[in-house]
C-alpha atoms as a PDB file:
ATOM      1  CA  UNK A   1     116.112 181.847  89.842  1.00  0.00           C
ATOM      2  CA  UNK A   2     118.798 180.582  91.847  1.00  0.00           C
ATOM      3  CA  UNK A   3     120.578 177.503  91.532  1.00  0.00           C
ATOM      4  CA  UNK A   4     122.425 175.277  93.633  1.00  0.00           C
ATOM      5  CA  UNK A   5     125.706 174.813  91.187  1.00  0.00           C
ATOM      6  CA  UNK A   6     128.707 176.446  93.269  1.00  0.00           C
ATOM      7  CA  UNK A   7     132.041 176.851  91.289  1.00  0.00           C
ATOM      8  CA  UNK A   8     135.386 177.555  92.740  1.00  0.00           C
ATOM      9  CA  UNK A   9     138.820 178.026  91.371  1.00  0.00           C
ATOM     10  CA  UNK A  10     141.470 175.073  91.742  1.00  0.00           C
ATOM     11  CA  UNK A  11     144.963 174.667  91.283  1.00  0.00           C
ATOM     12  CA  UNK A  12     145.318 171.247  89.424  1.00  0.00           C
ATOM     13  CA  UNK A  13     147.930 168.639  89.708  1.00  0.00           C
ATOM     14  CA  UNK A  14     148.116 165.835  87.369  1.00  0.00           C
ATOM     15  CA  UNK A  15     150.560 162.649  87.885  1.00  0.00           C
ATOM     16  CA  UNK A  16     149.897 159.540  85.107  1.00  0.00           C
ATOM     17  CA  UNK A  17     151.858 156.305  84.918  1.00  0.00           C
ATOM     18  CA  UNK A  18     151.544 154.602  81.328  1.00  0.00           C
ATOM     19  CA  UNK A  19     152.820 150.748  81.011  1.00  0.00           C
ATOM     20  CA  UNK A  20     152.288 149.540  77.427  1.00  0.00           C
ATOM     21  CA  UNK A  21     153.092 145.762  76.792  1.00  0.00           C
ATOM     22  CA  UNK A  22     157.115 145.183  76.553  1.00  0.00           C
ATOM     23  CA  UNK A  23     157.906 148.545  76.805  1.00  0.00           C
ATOM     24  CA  UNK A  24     158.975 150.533  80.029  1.00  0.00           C
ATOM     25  CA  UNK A  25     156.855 153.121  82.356  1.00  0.00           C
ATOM     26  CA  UNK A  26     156.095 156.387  80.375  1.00  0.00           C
ATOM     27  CA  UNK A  27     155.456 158.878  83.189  1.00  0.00           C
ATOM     28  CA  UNK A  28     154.110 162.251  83.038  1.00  0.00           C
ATOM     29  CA  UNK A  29     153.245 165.150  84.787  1.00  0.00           C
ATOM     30  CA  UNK A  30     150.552 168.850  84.323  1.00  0.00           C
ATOM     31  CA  UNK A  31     149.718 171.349  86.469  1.00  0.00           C
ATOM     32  CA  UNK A  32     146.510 173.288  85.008  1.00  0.00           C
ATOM     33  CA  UNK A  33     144.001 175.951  86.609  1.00  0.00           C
ATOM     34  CA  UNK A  34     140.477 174.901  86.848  1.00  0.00           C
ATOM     35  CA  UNK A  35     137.046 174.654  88.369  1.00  0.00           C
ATOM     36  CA  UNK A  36     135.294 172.388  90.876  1.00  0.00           C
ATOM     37  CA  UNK A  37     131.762 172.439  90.258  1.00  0.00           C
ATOM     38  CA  UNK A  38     129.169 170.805  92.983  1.00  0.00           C
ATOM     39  CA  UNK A  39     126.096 169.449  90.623  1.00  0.00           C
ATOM     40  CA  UNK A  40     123.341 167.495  91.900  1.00  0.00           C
ATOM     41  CA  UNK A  41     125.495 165.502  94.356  1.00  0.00           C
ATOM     42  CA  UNK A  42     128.425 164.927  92.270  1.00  0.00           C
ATOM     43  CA  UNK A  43     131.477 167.158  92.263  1.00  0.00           C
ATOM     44  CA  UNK A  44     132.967 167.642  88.534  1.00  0.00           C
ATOM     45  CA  UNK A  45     137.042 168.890  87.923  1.00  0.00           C
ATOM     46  CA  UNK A  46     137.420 170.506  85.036  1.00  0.00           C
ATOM     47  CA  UNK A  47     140.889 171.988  83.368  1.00  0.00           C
ATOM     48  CA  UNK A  48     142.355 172.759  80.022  1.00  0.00           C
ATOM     49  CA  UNK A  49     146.094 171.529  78.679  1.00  0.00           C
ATOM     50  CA  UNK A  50     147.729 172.632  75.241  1.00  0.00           C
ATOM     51  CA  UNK A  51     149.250 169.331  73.855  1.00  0.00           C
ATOM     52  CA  UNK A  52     151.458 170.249  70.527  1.00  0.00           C
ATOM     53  CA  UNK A  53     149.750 173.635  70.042  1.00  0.00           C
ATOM     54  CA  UNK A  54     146.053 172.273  70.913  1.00  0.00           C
ATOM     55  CA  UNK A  55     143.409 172.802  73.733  1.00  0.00           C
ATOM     56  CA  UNK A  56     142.137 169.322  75.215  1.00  0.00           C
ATOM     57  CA  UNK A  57     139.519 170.086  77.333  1.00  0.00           C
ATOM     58  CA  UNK A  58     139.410 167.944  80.606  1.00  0.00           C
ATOM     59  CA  UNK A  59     136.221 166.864  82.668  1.00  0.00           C
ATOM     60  CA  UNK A  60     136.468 164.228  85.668  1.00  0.00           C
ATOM     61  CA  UNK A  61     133.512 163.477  87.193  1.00  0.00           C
ATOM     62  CA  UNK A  62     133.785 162.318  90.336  1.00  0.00           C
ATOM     63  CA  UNK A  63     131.131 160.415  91.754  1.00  0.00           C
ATOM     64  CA  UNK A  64     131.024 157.805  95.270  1.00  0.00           C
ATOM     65  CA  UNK A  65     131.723 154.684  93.591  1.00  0.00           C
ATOM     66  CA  UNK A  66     132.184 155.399  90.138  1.00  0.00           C
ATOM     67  CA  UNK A  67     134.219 158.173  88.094  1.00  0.00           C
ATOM     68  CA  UNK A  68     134.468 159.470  84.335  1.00  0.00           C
ATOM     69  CA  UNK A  69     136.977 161.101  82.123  1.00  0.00           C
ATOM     70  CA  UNK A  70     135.867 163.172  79.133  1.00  0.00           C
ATOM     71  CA  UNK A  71     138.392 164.940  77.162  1.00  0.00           C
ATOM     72  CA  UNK A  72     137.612 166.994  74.314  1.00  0.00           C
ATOM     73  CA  UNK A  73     139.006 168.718  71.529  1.00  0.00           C
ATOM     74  CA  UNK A  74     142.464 167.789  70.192  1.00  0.00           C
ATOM     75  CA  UNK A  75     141.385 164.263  71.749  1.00  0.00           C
ATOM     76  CA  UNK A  76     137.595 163.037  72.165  1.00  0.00           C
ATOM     77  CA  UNK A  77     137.920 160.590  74.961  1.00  0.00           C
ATOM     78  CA  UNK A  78     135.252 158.923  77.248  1.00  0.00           C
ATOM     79  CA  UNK A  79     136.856 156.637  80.054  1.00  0.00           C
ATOM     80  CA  UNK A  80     133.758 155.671  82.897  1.00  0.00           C
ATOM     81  CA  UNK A  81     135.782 153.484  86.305  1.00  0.00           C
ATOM     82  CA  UNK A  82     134.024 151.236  87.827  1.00  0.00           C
ATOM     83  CA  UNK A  83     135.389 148.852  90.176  1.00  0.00           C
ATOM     84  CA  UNK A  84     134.707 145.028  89.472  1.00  0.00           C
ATOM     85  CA  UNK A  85     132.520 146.098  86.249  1.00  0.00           C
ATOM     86  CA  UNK A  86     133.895 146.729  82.814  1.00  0.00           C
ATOM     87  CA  UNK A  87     132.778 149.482  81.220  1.00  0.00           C
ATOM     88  CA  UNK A  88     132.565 150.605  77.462  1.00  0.00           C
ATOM     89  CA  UNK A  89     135.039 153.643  76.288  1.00  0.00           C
ATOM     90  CA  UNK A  90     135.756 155.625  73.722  1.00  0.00           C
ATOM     91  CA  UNK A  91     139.324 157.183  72.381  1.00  0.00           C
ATOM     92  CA  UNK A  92     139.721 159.681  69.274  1.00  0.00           C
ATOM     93  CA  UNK A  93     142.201 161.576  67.731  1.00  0.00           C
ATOM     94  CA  UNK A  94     141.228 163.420  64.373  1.00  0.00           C
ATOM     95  CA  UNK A  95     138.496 161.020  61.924  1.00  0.00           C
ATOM     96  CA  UNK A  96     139.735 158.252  64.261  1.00  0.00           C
ATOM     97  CA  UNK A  97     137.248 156.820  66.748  1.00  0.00           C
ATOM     98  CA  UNK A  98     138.510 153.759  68.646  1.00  0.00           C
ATOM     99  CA  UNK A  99     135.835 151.502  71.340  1.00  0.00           C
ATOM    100  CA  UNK A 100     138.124 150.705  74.962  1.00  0.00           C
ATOM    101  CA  UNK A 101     136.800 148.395  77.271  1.00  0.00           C
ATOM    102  CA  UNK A 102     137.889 149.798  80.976  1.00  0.00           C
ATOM    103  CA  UNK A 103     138.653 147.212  83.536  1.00  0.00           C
ATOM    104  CA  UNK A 104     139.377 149.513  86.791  1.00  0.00           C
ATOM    105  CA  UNK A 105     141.863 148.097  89.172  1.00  0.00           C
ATOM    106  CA  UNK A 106     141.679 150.536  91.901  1.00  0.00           C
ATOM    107  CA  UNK A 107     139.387 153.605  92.411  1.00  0.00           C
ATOM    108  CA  UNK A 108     139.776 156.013  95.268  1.00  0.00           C
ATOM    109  CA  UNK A 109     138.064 159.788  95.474  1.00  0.00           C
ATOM    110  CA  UNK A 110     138.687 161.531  98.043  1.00  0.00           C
ATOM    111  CA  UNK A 111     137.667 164.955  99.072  1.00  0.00           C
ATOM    112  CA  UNK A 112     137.428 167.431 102.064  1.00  0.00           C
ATOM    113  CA  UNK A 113     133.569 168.427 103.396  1.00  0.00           C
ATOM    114  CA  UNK A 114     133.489 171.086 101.109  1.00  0.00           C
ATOM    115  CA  UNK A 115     134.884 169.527  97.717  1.00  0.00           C
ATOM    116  CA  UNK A 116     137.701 172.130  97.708  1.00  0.00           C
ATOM    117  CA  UNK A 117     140.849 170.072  98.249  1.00  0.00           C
ATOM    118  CA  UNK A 118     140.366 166.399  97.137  1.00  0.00           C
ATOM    119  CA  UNK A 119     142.530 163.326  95.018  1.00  0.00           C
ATOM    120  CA  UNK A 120     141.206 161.089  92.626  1.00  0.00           C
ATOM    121  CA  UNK A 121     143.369 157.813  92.550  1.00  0.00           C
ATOM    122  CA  UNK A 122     142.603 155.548  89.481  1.00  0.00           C
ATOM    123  CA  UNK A 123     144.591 152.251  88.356  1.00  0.00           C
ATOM    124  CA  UNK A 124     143.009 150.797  85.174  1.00  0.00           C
ATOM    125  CA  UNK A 125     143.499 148.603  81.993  1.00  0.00           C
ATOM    126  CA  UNK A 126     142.342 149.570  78.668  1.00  0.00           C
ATOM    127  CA  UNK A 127     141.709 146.851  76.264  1.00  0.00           C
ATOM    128  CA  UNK A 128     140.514 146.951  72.214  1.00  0.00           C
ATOM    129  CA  UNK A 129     139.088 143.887  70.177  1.00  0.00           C
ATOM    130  CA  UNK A 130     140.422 142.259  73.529  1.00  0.00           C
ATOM    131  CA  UNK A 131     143.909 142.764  73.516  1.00  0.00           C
ATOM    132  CA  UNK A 132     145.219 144.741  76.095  1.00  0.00           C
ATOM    133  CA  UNK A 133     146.691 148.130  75.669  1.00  0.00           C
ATOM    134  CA  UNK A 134     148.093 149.214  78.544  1.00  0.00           C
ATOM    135  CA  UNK A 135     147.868 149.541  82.089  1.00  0.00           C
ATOM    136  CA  UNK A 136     147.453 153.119  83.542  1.00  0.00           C
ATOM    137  CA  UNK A 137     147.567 154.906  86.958  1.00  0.00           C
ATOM    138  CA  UNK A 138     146.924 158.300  87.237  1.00  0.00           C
ATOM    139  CA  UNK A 139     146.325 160.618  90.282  1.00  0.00           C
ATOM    140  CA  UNK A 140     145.092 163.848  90.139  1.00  0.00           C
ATOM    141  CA  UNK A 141     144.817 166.452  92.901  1.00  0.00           C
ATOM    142  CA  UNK A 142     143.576 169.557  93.562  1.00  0.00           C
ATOM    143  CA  UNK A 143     142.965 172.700  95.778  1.00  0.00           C
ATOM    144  CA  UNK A 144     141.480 175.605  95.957  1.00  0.00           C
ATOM    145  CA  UNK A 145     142.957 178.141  94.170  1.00  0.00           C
ATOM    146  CA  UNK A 146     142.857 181.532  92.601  1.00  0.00           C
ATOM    147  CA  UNK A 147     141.094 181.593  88.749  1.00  0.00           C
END
């Protein structure tokens, strides 16, 4: 049976901006290989990075007018964007399991006819128990590639 899932190699750039309260911009930078995969209409990134010895495991979906981040491994994270709408999240590292709320501030996908080369843009707030935890851009790009 065939199916209509295509998968091709991408080089992976990854560019975040972190601004906790009272404290100055942490900025940081990755460059991974991974796989765009075309699913049902959506296209989904996915990469690995080692983090202090560990594998966190990296999915972005990337959707028309939404998006979602799921990390797994070393960190269990689940961030959904959605501009003008809130959304519930999820951040864990270890036994620790905290709930987000996601207020997205900006939310831009864009990607070439055939999903090969594309940027995701997203500038968002996380909050818990409603204080605010920081505000975060982060722009990843990517292009086709060898695996």
């Amino acid at each position: 049976m065939e199916t209509a899932n295509t998968e091709r190699a991408v080089d992976v750039k990854l560019r975040s901006t972190i601004i906790h309260p009272g404290q100055p911009a942490d900025k940081h930078t990755l460059q991974a290989k991974g796989v765009i995969i075309e699913k049902a209409g959506n296209l989904y990134l996915r990469f690995e990075e080692k983090q202090n010895g560990q594998v966190i495991r990296t999915t972005v979906k990337l959707g028309d007018e939404e998006a979602l981040i799921m990390r797994s491994g070393a960190v269990q994270m689940r961030l959904p964007f959605s501009i003008g709408t809130p959304r519930p999240g999820t951040y864990g590292n270890g036994p620790a399991m905290f709930n987000l709320l996601v207020k997205t501030k900006e939310l831009q996908i864009d990607t070439d006819k055939a999903g090969a080369v594309g940027d995701f843009h997203v500038h968002y707030e996380l909050h818990a128990d409603g204080a605010l935890l920081g505000t975060y851009k982060l722009q990843i790009s990517f292009m086709e590639g060898q695996k």
